[in-house]
C-alpha atoms as a PDB file:
ATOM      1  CA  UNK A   1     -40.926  12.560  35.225  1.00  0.00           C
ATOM      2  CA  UNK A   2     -42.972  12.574  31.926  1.00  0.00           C
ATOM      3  CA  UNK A   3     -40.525  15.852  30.587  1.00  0.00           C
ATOM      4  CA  UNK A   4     -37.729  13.124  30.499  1.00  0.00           C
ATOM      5  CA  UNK A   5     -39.381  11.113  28.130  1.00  0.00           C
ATOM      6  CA  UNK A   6     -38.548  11.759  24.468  1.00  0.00           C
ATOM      7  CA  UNK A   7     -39.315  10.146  21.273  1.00  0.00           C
ATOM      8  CA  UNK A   8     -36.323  10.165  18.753  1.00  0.00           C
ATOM      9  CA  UNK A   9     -37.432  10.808  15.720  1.00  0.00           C
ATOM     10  CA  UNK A  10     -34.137   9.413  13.545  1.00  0.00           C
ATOM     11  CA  UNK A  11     -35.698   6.069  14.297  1.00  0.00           C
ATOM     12  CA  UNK A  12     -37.466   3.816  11.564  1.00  0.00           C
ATOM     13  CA  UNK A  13     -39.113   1.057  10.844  1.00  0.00           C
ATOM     14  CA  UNK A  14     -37.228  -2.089   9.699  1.00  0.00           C
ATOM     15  CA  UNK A  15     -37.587  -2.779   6.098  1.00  0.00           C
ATOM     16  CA  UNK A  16     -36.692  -5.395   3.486  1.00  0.00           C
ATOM     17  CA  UNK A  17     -35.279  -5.172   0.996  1.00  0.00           C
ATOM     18  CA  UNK A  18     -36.290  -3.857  -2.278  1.00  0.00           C
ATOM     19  CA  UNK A  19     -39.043  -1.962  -0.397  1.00  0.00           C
ATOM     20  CA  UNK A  20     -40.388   1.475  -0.967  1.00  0.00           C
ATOM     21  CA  UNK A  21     -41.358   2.734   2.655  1.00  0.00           C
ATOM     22  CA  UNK A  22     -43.078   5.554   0.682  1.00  0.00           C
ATOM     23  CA  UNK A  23     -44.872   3.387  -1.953  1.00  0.00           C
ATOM     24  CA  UNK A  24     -48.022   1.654  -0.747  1.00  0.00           C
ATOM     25  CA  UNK A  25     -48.116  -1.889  -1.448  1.00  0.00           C
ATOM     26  CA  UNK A  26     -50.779  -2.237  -4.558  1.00  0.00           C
ATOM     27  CA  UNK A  27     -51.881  -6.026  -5.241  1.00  0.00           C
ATOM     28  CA  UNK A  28     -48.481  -7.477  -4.221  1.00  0.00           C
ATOM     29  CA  UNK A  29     -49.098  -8.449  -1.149  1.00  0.00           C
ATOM     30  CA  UNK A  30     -49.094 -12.617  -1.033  1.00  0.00           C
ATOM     31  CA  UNK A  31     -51.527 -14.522   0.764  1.00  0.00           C
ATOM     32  CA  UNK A  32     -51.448 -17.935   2.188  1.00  0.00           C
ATOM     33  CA  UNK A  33     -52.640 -19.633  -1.006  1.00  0.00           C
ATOM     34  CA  UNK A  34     -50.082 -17.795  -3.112  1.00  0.00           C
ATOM     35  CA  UNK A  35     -47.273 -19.027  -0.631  1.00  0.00           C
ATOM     36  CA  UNK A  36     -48.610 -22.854  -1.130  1.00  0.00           C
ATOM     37  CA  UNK A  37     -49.023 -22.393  -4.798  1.00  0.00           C
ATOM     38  CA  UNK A  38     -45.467 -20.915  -5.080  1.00  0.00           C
ATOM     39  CA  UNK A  39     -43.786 -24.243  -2.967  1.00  0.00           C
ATOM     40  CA  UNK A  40     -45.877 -26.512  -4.745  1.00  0.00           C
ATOM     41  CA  UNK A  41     -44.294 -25.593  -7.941  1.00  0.00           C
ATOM     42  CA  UNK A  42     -41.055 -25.319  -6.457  1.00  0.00           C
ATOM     43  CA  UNK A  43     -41.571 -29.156  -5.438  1.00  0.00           C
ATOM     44  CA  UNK A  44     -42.830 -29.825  -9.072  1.00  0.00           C
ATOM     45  CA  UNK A  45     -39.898 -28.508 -10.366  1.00  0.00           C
ATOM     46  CA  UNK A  46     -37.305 -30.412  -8.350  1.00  0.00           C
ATOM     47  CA  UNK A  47     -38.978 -33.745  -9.080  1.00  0.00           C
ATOM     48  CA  UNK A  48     -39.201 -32.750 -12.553  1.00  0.00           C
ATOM     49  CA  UNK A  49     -35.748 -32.014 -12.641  1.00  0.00           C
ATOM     50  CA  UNK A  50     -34.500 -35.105 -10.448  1.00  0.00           C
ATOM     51  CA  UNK A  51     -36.419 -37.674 -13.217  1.00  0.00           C
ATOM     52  CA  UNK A  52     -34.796 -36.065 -15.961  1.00  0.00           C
ATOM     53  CA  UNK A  53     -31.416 -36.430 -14.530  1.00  0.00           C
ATOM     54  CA  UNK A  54     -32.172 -40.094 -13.545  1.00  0.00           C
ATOM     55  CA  UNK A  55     -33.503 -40.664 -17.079  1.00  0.00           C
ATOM     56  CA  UNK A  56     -30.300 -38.872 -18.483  1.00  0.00           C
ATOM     57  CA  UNK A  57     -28.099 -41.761 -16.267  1.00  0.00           C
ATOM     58  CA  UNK A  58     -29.887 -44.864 -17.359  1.00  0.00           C
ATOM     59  CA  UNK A  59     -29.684 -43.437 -20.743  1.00  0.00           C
ATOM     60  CA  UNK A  60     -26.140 -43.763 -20.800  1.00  0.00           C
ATOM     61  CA  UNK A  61     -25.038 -39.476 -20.806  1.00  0.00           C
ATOM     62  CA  UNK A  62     -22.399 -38.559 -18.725  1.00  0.00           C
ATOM     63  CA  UNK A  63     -23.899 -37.767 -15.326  1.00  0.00           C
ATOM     64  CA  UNK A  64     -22.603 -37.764 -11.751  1.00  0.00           C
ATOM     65  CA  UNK A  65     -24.272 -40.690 -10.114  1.00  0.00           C
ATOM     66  CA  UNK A  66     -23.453 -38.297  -6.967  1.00  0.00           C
ATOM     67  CA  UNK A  67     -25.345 -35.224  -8.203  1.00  0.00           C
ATOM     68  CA  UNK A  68     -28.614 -37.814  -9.415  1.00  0.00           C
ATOM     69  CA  UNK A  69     -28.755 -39.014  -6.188  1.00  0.00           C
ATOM     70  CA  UNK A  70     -28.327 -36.151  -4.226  1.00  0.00           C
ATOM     71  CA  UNK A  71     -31.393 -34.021  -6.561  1.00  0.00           C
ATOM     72  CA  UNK A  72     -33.543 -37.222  -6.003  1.00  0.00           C
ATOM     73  CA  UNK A  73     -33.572 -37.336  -2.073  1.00  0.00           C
ATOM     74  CA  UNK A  74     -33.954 -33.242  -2.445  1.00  0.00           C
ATOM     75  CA  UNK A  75     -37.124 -33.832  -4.393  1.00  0.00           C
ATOM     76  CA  UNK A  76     -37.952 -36.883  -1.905  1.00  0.00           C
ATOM     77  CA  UNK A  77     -37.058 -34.697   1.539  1.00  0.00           C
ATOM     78  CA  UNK A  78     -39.082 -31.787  -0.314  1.00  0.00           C
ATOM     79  CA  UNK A  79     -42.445 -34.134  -1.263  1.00  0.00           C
ATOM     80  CA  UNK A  80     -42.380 -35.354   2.342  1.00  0.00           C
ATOM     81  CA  UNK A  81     -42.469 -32.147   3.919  1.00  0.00           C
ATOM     82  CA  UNK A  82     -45.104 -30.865   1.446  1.00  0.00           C
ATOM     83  CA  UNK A  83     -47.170 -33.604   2.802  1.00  0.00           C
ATOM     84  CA  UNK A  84     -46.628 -32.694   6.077  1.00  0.00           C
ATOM     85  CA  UNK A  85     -47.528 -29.127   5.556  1.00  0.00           C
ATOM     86  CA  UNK A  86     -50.918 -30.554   3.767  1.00  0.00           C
ATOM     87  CA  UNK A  87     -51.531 -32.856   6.968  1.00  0.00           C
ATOM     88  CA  UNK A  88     -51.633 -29.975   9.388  1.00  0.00           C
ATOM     89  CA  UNK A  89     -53.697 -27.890   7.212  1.00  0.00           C
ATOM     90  CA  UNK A  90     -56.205 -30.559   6.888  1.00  0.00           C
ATOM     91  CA  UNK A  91     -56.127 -31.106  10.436  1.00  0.00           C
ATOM     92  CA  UNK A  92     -56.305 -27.419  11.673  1.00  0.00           C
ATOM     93  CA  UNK A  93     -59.330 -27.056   9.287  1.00  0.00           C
ATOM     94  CA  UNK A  94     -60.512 -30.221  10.883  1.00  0.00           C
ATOM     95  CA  UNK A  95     -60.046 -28.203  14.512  1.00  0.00           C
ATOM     96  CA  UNK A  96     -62.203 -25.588  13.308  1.00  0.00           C
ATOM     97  CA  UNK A  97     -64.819 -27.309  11.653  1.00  0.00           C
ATOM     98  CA  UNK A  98     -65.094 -29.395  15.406  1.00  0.00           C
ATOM     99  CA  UNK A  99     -65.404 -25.598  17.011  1.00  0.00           C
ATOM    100  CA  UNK A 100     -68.733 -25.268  18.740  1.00  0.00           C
ATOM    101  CA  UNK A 101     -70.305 -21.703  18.131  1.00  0.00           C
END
């Protein structure tokens, strides 16, 4: 029973792209923090980038009212959900720090 067991060798691991099976990962690997930092400026950058289209409207330049509104509730949906994210951090750190050793 254990002779009809074989291991086929043509099989590998999945891999994404860009990725050199071969190469060992030196420094790039991205921790939580890095992940956070990286979607907090992502955030930062859509608000930025929703004010300055708003200002641009008021102003008077030729901009979609369509496209202004549509980057604003982006930036808007994308603040909320940052604050989300924050709340459950908080609160799983709060879950630990109630953890009796």
């Amino acid at each position: 029973m254990m002779d009809e067991l074989r291991i086929d060798s043509s099989v590998r691991p999945a891999e994404l792209p860009g990725m050199d099976p071969k190469k060992p990962q030196e420094g790039k690997e991205k921790g939580f923090a890095d992940m956070l930092g990286d979607s907090l400026a992502e955030v930062d950058r859509q608000i930025r980038t929703a004010d300055e289209q708003a200002q641009r409207m008021v102003a008077g330049e030729d901009v979609s009212i369509h496209s202004t509104m549509i980057n604003l509730e982006k930036a808007n949906i994308s603040l909320e959900f940052m604050l989300q994210i924050r709340n459950k951090v908080i609160e799983a750190y709060q879950e630990i720090m109630r953890m009796q050793i």
